[in-house]
C-alpha atoms as a PDB file:
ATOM      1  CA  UNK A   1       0.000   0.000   0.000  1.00  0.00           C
ATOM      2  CA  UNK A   2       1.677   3.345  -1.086  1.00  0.00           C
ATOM      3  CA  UNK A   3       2.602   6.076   1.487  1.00  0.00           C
ATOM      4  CA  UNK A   4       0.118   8.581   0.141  1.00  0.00           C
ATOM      5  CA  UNK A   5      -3.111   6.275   0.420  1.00  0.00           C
ATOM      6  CA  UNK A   6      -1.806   5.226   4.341  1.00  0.00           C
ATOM      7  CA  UNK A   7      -1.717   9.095   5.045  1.00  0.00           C
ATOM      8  CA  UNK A   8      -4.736   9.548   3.650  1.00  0.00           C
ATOM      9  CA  UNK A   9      -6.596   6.187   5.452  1.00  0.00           C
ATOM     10  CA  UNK A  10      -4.752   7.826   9.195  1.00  0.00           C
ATOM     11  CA  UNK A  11      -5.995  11.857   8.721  1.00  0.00           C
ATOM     12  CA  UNK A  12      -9.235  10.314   8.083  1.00  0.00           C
ATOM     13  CA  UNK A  13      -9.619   8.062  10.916  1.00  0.00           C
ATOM     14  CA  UNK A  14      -8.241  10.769  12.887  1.00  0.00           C
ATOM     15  CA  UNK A  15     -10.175  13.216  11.876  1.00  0.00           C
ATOM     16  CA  UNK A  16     -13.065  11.665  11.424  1.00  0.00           C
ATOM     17  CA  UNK A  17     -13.448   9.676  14.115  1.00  0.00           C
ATOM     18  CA  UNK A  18     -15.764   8.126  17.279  1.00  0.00           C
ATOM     19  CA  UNK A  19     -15.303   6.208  20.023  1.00  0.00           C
ATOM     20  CA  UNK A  20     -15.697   5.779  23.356  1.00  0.00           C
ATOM     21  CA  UNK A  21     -12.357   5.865  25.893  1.00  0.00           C
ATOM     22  CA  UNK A  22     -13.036   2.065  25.919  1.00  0.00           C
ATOM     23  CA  UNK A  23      -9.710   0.506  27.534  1.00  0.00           C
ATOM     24  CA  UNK A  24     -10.457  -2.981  25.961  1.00  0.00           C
ATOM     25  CA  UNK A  25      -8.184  -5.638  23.913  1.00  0.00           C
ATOM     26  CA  UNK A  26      -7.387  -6.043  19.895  1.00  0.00           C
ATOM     27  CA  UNK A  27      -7.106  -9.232  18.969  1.00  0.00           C
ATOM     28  CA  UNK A  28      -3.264  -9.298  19.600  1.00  0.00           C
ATOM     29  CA  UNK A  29      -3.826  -8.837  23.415  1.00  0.00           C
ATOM     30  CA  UNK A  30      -3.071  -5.835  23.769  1.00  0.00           C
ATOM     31  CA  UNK A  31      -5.522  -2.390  24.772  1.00  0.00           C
ATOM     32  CA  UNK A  32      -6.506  -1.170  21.187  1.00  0.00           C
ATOM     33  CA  UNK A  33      -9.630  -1.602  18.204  1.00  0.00           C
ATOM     34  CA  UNK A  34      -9.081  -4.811  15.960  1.00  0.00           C
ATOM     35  CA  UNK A  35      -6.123  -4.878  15.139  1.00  0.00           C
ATOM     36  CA  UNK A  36      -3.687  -1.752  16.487  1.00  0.00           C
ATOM     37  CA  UNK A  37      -2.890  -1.303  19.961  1.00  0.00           C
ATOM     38  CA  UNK A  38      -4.258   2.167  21.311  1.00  0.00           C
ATOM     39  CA  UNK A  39      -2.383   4.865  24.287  1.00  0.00           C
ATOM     40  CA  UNK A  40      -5.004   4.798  27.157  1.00  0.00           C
ATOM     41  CA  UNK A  41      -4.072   2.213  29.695  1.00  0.00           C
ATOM     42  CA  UNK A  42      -6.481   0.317  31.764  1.00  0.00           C
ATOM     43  CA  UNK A  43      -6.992   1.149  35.321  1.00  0.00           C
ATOM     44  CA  UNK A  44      -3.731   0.696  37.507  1.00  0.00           C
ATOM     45  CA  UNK A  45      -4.305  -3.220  38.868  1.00  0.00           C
ATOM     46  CA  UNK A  46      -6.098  -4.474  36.156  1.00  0.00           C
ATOM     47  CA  UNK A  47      -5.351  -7.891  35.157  1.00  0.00           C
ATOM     48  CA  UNK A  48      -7.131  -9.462  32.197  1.00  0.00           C
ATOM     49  CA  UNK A  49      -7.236 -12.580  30.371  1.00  0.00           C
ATOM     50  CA  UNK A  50      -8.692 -14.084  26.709  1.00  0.00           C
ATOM     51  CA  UNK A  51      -8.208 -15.561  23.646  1.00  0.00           C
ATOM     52  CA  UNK A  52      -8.446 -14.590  19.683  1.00  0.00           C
ATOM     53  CA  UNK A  53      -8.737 -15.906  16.143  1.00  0.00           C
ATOM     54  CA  UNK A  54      -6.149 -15.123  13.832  1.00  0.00           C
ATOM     55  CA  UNK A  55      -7.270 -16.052  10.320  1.00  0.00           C
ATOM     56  CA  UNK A  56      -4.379 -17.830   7.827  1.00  0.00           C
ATOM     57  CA  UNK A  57      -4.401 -14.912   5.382  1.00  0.00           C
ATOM     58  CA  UNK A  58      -3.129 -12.164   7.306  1.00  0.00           C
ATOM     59  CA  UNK A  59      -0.750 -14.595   9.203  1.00  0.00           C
ATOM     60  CA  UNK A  60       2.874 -14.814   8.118  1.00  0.00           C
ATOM     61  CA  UNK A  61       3.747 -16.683  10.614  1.00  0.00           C
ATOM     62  CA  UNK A  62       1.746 -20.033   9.598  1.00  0.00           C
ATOM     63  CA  UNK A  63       3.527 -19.116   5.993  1.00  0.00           C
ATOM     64  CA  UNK A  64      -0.143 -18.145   5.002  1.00  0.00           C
ATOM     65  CA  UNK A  65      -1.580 -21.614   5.450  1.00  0.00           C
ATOM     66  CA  UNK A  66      -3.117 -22.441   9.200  1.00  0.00           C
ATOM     67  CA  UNK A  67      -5.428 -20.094  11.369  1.00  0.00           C
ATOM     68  CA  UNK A  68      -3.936 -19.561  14.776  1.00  0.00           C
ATOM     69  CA  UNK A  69      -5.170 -19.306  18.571  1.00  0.00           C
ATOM     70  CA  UNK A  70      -3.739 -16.961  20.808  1.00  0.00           C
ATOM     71  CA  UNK A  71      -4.280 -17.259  24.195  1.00  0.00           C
ATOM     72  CA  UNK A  72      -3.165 -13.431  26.539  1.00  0.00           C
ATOM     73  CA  UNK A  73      -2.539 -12.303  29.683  1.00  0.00           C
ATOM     74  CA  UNK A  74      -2.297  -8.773  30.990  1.00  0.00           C
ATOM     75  CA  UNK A  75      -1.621  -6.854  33.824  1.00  0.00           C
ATOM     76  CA  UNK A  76      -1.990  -2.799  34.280  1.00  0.00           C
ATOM     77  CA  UNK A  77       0.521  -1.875  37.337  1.00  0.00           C
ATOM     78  CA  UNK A  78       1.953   1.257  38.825  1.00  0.00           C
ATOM     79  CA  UNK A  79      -0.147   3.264  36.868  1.00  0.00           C
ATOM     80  CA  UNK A  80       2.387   3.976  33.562  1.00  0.00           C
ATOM     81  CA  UNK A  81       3.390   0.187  32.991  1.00  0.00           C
ATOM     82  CA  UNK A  82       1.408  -2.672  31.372  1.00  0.00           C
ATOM     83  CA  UNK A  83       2.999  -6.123  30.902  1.00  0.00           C
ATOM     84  CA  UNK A  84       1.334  -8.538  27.949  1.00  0.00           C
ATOM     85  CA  UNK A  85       2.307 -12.265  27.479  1.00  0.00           C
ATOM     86  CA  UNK A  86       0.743 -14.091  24.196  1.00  0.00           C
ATOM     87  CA  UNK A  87       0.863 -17.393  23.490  1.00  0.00           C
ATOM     88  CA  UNK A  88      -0.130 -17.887  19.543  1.00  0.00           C
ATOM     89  CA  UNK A  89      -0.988 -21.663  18.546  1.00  0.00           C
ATOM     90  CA  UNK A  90      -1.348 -22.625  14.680  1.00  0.00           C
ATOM     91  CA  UNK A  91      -4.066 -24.598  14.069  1.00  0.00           C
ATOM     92  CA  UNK A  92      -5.085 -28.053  12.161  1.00  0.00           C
ATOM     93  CA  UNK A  93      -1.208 -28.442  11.227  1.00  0.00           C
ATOM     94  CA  UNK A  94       0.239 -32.077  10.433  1.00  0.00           C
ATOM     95  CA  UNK A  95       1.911 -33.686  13.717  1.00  0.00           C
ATOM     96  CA  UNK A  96       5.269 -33.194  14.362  1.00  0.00           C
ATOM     97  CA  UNK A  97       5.482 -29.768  12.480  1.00  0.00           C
ATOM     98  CA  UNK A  98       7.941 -27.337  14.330  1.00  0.00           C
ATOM     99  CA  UNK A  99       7.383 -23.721  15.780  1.00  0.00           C
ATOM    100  CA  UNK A 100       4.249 -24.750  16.039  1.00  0.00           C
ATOM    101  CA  UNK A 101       3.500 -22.222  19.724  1.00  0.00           C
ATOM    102  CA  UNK A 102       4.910 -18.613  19.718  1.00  0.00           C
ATOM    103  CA  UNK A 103       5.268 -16.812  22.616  1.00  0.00           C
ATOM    104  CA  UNK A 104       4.899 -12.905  22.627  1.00  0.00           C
ATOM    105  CA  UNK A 105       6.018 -10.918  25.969  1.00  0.00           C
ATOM    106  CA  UNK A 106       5.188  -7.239  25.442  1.00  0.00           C
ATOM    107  CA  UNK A 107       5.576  -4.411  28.072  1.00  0.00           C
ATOM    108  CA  UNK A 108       4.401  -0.499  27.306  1.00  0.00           C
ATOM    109  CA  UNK A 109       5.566   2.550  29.108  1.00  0.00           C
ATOM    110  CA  UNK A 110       2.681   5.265  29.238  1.00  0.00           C
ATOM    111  CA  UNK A 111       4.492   8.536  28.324  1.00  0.00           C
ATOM    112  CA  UNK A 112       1.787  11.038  28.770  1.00  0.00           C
ATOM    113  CA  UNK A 113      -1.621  10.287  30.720  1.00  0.00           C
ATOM    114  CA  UNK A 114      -4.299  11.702  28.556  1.00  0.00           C
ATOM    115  CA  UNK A 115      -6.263  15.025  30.230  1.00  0.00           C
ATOM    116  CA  UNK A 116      -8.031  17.668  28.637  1.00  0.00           C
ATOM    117  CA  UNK A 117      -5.995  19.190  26.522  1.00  0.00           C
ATOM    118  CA  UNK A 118      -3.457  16.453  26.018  1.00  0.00           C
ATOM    119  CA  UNK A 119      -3.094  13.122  24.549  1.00  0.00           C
ATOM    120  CA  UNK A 120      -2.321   9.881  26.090  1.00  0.00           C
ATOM    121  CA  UNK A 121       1.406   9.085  24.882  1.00  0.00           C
ATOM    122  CA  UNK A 122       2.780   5.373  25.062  1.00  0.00           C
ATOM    123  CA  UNK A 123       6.012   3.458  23.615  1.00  0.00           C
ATOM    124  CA  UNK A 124       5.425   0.237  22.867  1.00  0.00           C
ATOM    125  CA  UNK A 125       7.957  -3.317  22.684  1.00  0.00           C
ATOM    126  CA  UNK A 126       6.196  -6.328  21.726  1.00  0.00           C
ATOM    127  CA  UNK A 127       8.041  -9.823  21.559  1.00  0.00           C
ATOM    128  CA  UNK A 128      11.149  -8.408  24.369  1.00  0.00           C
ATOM    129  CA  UNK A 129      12.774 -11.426  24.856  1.00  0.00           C
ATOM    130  CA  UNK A 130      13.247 -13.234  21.652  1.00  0.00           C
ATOM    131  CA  UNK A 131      14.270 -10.277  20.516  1.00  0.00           C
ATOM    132  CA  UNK A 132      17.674 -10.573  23.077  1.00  0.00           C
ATOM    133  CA  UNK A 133      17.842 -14.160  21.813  1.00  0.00           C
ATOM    134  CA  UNK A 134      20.634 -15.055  19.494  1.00  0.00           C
ATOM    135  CA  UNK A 135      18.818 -16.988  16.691  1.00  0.00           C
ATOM    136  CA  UNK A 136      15.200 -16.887  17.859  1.00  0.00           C
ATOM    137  CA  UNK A 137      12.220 -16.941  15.601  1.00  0.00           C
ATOM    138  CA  UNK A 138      10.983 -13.852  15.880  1.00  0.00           C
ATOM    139  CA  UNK A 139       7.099 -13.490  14.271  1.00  0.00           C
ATOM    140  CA  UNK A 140       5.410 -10.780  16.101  1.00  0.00           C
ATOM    141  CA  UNK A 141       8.007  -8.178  17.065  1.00  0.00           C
ATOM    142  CA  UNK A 142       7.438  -4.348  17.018  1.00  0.00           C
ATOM    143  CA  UNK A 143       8.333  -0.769  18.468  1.00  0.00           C
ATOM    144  CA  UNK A 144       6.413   2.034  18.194  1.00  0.00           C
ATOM    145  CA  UNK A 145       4.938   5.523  19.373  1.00  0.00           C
ATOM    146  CA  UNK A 146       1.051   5.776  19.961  1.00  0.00           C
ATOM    147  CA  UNK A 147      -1.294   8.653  20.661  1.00  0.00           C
ATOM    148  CA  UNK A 148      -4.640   8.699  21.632  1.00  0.00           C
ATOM    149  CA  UNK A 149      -7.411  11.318  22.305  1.00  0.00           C
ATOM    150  CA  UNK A 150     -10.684  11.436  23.505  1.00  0.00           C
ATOM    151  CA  UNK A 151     -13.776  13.717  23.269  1.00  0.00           C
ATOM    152  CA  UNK A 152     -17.527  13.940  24.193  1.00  0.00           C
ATOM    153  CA  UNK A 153     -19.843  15.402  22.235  1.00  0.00           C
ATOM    154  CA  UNK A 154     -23.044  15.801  23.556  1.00  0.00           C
ATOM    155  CA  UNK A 155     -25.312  17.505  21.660  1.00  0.00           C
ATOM    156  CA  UNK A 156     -23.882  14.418  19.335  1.00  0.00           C
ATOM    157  CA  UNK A 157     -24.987  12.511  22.216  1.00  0.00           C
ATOM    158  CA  UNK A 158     -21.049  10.944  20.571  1.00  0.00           C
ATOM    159  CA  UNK A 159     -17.813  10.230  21.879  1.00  0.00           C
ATOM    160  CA  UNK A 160     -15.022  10.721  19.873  1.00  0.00           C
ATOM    161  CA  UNK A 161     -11.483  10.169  20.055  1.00  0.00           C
ATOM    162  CA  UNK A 162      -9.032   8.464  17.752  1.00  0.00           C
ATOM    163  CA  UNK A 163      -5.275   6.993  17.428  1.00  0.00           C
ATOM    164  CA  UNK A 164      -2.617   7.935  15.356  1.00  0.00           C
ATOM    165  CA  UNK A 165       0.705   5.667  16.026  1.00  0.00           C
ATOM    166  CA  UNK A 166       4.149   4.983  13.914  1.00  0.00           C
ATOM    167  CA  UNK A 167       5.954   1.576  13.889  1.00  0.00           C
ATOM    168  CA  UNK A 168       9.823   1.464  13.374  1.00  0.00           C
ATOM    169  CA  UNK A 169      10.843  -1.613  10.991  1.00  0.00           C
ATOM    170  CA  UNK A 170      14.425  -1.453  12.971  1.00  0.00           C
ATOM    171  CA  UNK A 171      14.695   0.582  16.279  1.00  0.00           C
ATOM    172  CA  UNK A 172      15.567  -1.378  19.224  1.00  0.00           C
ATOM    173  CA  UNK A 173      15.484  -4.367  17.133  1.00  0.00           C
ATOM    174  CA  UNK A 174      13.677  -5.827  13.435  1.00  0.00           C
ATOM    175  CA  UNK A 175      10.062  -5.691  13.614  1.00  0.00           C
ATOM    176  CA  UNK A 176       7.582  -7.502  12.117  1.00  0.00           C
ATOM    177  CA  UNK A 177       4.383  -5.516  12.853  1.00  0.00           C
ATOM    178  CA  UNK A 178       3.015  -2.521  13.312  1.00  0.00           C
ATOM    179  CA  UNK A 179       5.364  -0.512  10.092  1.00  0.00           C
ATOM    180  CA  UNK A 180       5.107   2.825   9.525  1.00  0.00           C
ATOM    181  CA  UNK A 181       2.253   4.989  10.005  1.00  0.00           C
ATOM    182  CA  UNK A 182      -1.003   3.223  11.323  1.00  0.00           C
ATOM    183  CA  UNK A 183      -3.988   4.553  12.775  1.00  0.00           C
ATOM    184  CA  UNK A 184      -7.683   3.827  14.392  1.00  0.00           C
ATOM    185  CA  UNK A 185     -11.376   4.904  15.969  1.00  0.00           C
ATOM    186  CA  UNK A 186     -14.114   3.741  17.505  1.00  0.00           C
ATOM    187  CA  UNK A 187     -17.857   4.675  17.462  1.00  0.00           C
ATOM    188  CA  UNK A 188     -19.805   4.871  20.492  1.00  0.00           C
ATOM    189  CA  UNK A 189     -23.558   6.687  21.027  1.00  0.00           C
ATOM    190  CA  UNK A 190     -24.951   7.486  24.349  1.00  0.00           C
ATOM    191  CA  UNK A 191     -27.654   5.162  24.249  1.00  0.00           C
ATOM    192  CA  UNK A 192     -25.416   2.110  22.686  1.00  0.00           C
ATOM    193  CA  UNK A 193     -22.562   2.151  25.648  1.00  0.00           C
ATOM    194  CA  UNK A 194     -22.533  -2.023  25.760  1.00  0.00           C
ATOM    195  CA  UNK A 195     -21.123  -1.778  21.718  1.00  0.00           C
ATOM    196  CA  UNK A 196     -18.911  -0.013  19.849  1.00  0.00           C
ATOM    197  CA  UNK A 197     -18.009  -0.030  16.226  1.00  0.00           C
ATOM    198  CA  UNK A 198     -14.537  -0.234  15.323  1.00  0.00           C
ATOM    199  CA  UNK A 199     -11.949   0.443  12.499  1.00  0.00           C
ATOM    200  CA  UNK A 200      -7.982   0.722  12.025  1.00  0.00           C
ATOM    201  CA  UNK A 201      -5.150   0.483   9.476  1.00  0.00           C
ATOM    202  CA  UNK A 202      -2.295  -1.561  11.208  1.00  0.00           C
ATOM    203  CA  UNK A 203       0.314  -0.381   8.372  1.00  0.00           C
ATOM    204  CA  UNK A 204      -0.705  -3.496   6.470  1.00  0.00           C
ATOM    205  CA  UNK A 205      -4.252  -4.087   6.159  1.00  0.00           C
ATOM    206  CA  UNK A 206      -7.830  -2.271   6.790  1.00  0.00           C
ATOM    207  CA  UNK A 207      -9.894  -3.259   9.740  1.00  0.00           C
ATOM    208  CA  UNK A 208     -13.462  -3.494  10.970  1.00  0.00           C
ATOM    209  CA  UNK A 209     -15.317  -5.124  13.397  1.00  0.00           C
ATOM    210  CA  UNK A 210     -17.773  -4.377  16.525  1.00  0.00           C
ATOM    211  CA  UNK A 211     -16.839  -4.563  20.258  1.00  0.00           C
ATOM    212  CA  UNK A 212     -19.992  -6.019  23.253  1.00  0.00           C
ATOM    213  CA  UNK A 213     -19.383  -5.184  26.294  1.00  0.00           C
ATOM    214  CA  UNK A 214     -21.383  -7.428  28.901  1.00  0.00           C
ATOM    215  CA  UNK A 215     -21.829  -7.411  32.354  1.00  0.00           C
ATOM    216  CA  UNK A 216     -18.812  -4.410  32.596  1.00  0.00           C
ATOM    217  CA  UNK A 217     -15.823  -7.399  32.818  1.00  0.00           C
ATOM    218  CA  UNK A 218     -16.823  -9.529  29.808  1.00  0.00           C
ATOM    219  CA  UNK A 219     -15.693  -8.020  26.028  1.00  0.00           C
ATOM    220  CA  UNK A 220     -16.364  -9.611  22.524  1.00  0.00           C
ATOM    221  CA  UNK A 221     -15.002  -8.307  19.821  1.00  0.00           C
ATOM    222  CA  UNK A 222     -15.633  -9.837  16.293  1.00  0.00           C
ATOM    223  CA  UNK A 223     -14.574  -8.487  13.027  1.00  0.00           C
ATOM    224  CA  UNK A 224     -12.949  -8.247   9.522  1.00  0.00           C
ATOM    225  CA  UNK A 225      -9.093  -8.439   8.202  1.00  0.00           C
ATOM    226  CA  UNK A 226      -9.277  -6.305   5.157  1.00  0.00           C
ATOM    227  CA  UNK A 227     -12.969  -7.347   4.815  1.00  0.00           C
ATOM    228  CA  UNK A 228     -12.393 -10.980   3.736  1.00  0.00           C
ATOM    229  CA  UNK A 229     -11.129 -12.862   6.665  1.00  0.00           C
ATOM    230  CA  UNK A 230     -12.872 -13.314  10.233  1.00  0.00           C
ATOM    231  CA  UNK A 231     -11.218 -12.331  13.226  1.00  0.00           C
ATOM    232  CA  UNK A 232     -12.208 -11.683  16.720  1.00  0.00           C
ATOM    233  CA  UNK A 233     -11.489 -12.347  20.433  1.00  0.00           C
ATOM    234  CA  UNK A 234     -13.219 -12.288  23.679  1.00  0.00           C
ATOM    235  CA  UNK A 235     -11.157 -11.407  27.289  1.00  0.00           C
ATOM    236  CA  UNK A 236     -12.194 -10.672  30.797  1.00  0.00           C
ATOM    237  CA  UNK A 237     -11.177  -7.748  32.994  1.00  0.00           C
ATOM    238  CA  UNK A 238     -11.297  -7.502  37.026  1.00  0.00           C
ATOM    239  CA  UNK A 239      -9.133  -5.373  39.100  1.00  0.00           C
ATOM    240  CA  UNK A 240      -6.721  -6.944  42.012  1.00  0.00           C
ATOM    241  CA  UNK A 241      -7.011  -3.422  44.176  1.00  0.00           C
ATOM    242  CA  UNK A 242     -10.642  -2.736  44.208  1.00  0.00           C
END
């Protein structure tokens, strides 16, 4: 996809844009729409815990020929740190195939805290330790900046905020994810707060998909990979202070 159309796909989204400051997962585990991760943190002591479909297409690391299963963790703590760990599982392969599990550790610093007039800030490291590893299989690495802002508008009776992040193909170390510029929103109305409606450009590929929130802990999230494969995921939140 050239430069100009991805510039054009993040002004609009960030421009454009709805969504509620939902602090809820993407189907890579970590706090973001479909697909890209987002700057607002949950609550500090928030642990969480799901699973997602990754669909074969939009999977390099199955060489573009299983789905996967990813299995998450997460855990919100001293108020500007979050620590991720994803295990990703390729599915319906023949017995005995290798790198068959991957395992993802991912920690975020929160640079800025969002308030009124200012964004929420966060760097991002996904896949830390195979990274240091001399030789390790590395599938879903990245480092990038994020930003995220929310609004309320309520003669609207809207919320609206957006993301806007960029992904560095070799910073701290080579990335596989998350390139260049990438962006997001979500929709929320007033009267709708249990679903939002979501859509992002992860650098690669154009997302959409709607987010049910049930009973305040429980989220489901099912969508579209560049509208022709499923994905989706389903996690729940509690906090270990309150």
């Amino acid at each position: 996809m050239k430069f100009n159309y991805s510039c054009w796909v993040l002004v609009t989204c960030f421009t454009l844009s709805f969504s509620l400051a939902v602090r809820s997962q993407s189907v890579s585990g970590i706090s973001g729409y479909v697909r890209i991760p987002i700057a607002t943190f949950n609550e500090d002591g928030t642990f969480l815990f799901g699973t997602s479909f990754l669909p074969q297409k939009h999977l390099p690391y199955t060489n573009f020929r299983y789905d996967a299963l990813a299995v998450y963790v997460s855990l919100t703590f001293l108020s500007f740190v979050e620590v991720d760990l994803r295990v990703t599982r390729q599915l319906n392969i023949p017995s005995g195939t290798n790198h068959v599990v991957d395992r993802v550790p991912t920690i975020r610093f929160r640079i800025l805290k969002e308030k009124k007039w200012i964004p929420a800030v966060t760097l991002g490291l996904h896949d830390v330790v195979t990274s240091l590893e001399n030789g390790a299989a590395r599938h879903f690495g990245a480092s990038y900046i994020v930003v995220t802002k929310n609004f309320h508008l309520p003669k609207l009776h809207l919320d609206l905020g957006s993301t806007i992040g960029w992904g560095a193909s070799n910073f701290f170390w080579k990335n596989n994810e998350f390139i260049g510029p990438f962006g997001g929103f979500s929709l929320n109305h007033d009267k709708l707060k249990w679903m939002n409606l979501l859509f992002d450009y992860d650098g690669v590929s154009i997302n959409a998909g709607l987010r049910f929130i049930c009973f305040r802990h429980l989220f489901l999230t099912a969508g579209t990979m560049n509208f022709d494969s499923f994905t989706g995921t389903i996690s729940y939140r509690f906090n270990l202070i309150k």
